[in-house]
Protein backbone atom coordinates (compact mmCIF):
# COMPACT_ATOMS: atom_id res chain seq x y z
CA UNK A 1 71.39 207.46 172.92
CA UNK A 2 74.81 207.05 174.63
CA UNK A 3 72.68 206.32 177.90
CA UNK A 4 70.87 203.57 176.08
CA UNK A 5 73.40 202.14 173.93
CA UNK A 6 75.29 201.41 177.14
CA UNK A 7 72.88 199.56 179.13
CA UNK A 8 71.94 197.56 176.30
CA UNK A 9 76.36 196.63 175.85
CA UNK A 10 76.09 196.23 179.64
CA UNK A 11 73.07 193.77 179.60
CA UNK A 12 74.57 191.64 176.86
CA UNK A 13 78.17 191.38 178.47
CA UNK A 14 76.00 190.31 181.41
CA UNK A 15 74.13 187.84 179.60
CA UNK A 16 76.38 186.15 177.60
CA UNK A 17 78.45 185.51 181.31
CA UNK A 18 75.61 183.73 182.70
CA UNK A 19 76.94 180.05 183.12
CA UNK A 20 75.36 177.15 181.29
CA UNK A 21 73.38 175.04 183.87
CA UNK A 22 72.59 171.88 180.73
CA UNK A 23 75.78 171.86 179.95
CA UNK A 24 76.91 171.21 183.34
CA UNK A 25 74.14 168.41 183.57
CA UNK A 26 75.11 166.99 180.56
CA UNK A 27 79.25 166.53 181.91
CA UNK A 28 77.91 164.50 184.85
CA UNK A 29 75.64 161.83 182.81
CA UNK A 30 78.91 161.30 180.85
CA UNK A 31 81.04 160.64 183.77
CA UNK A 32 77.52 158.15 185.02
CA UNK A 33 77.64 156.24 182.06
CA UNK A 34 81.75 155.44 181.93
CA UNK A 35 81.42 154.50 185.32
CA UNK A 36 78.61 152.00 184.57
CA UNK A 37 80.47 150.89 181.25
CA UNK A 38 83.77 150.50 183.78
CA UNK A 39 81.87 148.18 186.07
CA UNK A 40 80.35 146.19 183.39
CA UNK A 41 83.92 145.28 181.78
CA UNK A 42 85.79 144.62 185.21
CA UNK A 43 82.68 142.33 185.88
CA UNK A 44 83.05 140.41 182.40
CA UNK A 45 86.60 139.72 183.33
CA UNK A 46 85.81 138.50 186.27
CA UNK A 47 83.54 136.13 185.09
CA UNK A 48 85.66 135.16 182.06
CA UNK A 49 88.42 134.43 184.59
CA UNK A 50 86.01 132.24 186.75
CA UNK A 51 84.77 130.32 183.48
CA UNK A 52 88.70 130.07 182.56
CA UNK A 53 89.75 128.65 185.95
CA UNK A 54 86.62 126.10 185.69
CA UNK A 55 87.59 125.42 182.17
CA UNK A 56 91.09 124.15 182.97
CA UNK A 57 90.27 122.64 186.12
CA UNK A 58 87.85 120.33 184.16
CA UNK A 59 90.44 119.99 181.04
CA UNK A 60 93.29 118.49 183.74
CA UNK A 61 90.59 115.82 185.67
CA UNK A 62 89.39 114.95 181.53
CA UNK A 63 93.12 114.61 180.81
CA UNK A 64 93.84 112.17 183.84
CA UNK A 65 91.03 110.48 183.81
CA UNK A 66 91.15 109.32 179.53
CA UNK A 67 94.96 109.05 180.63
CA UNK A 68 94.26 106.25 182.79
CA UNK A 69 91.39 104.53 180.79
CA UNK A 70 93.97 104.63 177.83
CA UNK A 71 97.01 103.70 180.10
CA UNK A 72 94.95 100.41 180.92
CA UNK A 73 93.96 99.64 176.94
CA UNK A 74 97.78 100.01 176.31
CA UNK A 75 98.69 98.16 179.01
CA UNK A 76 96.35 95.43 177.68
CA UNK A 77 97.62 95.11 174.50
CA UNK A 78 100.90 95.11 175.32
CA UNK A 79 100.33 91.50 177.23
CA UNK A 80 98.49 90.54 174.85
CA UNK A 81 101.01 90.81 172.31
CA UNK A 82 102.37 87.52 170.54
CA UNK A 83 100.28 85.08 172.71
CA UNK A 84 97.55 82.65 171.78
CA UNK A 85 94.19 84.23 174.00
CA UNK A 86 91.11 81.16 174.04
CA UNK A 87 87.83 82.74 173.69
CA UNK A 88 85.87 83.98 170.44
CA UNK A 89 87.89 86.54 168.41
CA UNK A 90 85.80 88.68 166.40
CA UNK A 91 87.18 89.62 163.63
CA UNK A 92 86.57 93.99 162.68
CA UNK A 93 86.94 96.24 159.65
CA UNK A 94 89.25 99.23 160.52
CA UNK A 95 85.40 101.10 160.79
CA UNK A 96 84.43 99.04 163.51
CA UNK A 97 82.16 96.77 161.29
CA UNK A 98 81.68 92.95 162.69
CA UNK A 99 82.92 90.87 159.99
CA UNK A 100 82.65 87.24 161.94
CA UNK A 101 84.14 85.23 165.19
CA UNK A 102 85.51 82.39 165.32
CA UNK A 103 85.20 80.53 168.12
CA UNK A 104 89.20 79.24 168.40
CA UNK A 105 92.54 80.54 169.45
CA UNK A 106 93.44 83.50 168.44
CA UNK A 107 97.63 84.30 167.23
CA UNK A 108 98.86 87.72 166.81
CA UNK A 109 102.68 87.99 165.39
CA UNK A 110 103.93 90.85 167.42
CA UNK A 111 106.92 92.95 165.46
CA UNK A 112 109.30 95.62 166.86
CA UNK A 113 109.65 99.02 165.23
CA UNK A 114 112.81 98.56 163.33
CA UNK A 115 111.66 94.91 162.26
CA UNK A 116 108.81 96.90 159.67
CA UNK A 117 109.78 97.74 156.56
CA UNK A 118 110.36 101.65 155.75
CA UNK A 119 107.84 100.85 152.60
CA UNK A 120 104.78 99.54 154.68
CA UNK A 121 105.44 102.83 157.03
CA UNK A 122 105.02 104.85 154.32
CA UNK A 123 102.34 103.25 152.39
CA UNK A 124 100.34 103.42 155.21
CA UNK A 125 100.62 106.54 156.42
CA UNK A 126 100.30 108.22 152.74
CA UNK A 127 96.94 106.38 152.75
CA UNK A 128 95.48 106.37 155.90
CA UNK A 129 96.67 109.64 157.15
CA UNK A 130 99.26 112.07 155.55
CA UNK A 131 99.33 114.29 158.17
CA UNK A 132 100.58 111.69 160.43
CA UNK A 133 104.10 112.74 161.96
CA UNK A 134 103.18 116.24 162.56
CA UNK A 135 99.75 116.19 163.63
CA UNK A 136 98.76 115.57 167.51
CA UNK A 137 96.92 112.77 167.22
CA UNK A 138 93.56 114.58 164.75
CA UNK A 139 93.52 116.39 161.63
CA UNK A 140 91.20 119.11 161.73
CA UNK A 141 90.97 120.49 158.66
CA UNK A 142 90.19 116.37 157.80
CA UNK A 143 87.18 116.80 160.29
CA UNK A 144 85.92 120.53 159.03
CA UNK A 145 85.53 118.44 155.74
CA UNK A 146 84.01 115.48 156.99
CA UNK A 147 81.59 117.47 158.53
CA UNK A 148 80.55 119.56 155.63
CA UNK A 149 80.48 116.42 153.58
CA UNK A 150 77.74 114.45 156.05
CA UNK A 151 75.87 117.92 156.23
CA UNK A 152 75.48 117.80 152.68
CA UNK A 153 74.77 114.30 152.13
CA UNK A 154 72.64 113.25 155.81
CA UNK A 155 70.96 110.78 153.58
CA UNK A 156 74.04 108.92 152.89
CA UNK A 157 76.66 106.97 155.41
CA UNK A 158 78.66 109.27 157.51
CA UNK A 159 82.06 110.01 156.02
CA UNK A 160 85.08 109.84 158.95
CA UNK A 161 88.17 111.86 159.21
CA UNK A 162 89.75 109.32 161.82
CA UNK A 163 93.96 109.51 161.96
CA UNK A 164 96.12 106.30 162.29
CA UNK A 165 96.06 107.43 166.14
CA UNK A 166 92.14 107.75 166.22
CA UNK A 167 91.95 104.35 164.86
CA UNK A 168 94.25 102.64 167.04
CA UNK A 169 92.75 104.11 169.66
CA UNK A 170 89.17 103.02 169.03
CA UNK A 171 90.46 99.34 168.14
CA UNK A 172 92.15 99.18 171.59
CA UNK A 173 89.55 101.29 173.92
CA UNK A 174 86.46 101.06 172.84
CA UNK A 175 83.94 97.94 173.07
CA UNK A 176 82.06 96.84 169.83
CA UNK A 177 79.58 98.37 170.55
CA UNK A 178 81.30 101.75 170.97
CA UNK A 179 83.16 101.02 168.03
CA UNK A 180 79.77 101.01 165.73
CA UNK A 181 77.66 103.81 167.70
CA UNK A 182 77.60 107.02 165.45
CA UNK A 183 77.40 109.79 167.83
CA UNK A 184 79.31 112.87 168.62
CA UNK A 185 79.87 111.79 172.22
CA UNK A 186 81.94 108.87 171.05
CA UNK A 187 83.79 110.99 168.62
CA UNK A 188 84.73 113.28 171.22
CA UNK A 189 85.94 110.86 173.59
CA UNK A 190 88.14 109.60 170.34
CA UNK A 191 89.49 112.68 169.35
CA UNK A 192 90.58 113.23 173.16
CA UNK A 193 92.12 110.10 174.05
CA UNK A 194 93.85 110.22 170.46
CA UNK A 195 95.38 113.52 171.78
CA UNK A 196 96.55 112.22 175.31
CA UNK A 197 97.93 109.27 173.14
CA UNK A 198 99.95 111.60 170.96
CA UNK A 199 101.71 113.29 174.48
CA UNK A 200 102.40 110.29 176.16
CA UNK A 201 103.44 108.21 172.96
CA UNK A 202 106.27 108.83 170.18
CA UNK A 203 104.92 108.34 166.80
CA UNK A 204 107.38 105.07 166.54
CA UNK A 205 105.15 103.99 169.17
CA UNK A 206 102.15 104.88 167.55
CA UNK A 207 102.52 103.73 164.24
CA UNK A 208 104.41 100.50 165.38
CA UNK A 209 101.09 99.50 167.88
CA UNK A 210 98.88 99.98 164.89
CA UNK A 211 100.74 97.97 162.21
CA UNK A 212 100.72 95.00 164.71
CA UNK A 213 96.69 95.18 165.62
CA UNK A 214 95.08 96.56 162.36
CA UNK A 215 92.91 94.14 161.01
CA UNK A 216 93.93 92.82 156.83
CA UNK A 217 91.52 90.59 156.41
CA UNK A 218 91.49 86.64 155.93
CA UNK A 219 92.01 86.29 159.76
CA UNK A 220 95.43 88.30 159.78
CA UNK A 221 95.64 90.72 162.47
CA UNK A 222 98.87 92.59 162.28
CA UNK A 223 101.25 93.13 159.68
CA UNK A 224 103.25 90.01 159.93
CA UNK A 225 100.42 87.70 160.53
CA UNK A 226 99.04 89.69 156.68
CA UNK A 227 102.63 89.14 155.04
CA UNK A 228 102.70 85.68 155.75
CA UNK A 229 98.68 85.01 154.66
CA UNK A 230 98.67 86.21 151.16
CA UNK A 231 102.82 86.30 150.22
CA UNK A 232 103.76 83.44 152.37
CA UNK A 233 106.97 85.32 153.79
CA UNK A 234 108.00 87.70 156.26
CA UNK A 235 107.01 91.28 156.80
CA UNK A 236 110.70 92.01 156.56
CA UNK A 237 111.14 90.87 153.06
CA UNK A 238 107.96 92.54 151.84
CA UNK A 239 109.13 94.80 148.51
CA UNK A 240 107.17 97.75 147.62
CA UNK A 241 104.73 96.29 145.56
CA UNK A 242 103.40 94.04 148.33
CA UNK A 243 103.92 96.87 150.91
CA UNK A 244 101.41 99.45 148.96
CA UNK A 245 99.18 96.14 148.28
CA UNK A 246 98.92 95.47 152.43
CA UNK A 247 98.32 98.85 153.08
CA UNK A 248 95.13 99.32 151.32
CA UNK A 249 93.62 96.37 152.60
CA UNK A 250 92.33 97.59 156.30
CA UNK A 251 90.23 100.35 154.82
CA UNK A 252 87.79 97.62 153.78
CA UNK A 253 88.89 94.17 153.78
CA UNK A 254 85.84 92.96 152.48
CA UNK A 255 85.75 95.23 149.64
CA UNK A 256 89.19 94.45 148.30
CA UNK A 257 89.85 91.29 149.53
CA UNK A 258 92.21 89.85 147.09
CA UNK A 259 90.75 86.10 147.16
CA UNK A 260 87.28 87.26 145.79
CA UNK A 261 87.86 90.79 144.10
CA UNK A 262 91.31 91.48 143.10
CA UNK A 263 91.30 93.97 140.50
CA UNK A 264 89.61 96.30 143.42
CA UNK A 265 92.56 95.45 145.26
CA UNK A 266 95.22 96.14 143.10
CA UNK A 267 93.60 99.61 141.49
CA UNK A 268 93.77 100.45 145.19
CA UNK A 269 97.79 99.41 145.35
CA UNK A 270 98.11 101.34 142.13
CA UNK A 271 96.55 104.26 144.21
CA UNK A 272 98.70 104.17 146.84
CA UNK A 273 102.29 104.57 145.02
CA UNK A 274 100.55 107.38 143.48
CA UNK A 275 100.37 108.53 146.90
CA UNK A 276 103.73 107.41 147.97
CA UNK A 277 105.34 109.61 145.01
CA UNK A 278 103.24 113.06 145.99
CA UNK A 279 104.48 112.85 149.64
CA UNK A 280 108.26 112.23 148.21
CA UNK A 281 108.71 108.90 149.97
CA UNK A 282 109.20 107.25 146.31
CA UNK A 283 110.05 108.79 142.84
CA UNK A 284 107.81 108.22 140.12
CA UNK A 285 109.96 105.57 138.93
CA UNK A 286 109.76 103.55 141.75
CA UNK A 287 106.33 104.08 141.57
CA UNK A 288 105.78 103.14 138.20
CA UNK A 289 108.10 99.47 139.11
CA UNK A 290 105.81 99.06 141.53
CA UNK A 291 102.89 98.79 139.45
CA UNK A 292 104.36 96.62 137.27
CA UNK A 293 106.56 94.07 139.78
CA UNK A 294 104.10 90.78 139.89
CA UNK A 295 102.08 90.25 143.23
CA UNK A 296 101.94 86.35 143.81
CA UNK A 297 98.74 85.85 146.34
CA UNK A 298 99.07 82.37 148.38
CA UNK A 299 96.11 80.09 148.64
CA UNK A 300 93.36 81.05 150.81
CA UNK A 301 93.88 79.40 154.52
CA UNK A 302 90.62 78.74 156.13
CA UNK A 303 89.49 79.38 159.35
CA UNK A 304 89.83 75.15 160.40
CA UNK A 305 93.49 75.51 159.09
CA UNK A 306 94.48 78.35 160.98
CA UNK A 307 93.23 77.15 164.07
CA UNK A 308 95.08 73.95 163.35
CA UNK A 309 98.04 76.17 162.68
């Protein structure tokens, strides 16, 4: 029994010592597959640097070439400024819309920066786009919402998100035509030139450019040329009343102009100081003065008389 109890010890020492051939097997696929899962990342970096390099080189010849095609427009413009141009004006809303031409001269009253009252600034920019002096030239989160507004409604006209740079920009780059096209191409090439605008302009600039070409309605372009056509004075000696009354007007001069519909108007001025006080550039009192101050509208001026003019 001794005998046989020993051999069978000896034979399972022996075969529990035998090495594991699987197990070897099984160490060498692992070391196969983190190879292949090694060469697959460094290969995805690669690439992703490649499409990165490509990326900016195509972002910097964008960036000169809009810089240049909106150098020009600014260039233009600034000729243009305070001269009498022949030709046929035509005559926009701040969408773009044709509202007429008239086949005369054409007058713009041209103001520097510190000759526009702090009140029109304001108004305008707490109207037309609040995120003005800290944005770079669009408003994203305005877009995101724009979008999910015309996704909702495709049946209805498509809402815009445009900044005071994005419509300065299309008034002074694009072509009519441009101007009334609804496409995503367009708004790209917007939202890009109003972002090369934004780094090559100061906001004084920007906002200064835009006061003197926005269209008010009643053949005033520019914020003097609208002081003078419905309050018959200077921009300079606009108060608040008639600053917040002006500024709603480019939106849609149409809809509130004040010669054929102005109760529109003025619900829109009341608007406005409401919007004044919640971005702190008046208290409520002021804002509440400003509803009530009086707003004397001059007599209509045809288009005859201001070509006479």
């Amino acid at each position: 029994m001794t005998n046989n109890g020993g051999y069978k010890l000896e034979y399972l020492e022996k075969y529990q010592k035998r090495p594991s051939k699987p197990s070897g097997n099984k160490n060498k696929g692992g070391k196969n597959k983190r190879g292949c899962l090694a060469r697959s990342i460094i290969l995805l970096v690669q690439l992703g640097l490649i499409g990165l390099l490509f990326g900016i080189l195509a972002f910097v010849g964008a960036y000169i070439y809009f810089s240049n095609e909106l150098s020009d427009s600014i260039d233009q413009v600034v000729a243009y400024r305070g001269t009498g141009v022949g030709g046929t004006p035509r005559f926009f809303d701040r969408n773009g819309e044709l509202l007429f031409e008239l086949t005369t001269a054409e007058k713009r009253l041209w103001l520097a920066y510190p000759e526009i009252p702090q009140t029109v600034i304001d108004a305008t920019v707490a109207v037309e786009d609040d995120t003005f002096w800290t944005n770079y030239g669009v408003d994203p989160a305005a877009i995101g919402a724009a979008l999910l507004n015309n996704y909702r409604n495709q049946d209805g006209r498509p809402v815009g998100a445009s900044t005071i740079t994005q419509q300065l920009v299309r008034h002074i780059a694009f072509t009519y035509e441009e101007r009334v096209s609804v496409s995503y191409e367009r708004k790209l090439r917007e939202i890009f030139l109003a972002f090369i605008m934004t780094q090559q302009r100061s906001k004084e600039a920007i906002i200064q450019m835009y006061l003197n070409e926005i269209y008010y309605g009643n053949l005033a372009y520019g914020i003097e040329a609208a002081a003078q056509t419905y309050f018959g004075k200077p921009a300079q000696e606009l108060n608040l009343a008639e600053s917040a009354f002006l500024a709603g007007l480019p939106q849609s001069p149409l809809d509130w102009d004040p010669y054929t519909n102005f109760e529109a108007a003025k619900a829109r001025q009341e608007l406005i100081l409401d919007l004044m006080v919640g971005d702190g550039a008046i208290t409520e009192l002021d804002g509440e003065i400003g509803k009530q101050t009086p707003l004397r509208i001059q007599p209509r001026i045809t288009a005859n008389e201001a070509a006479q003019d």
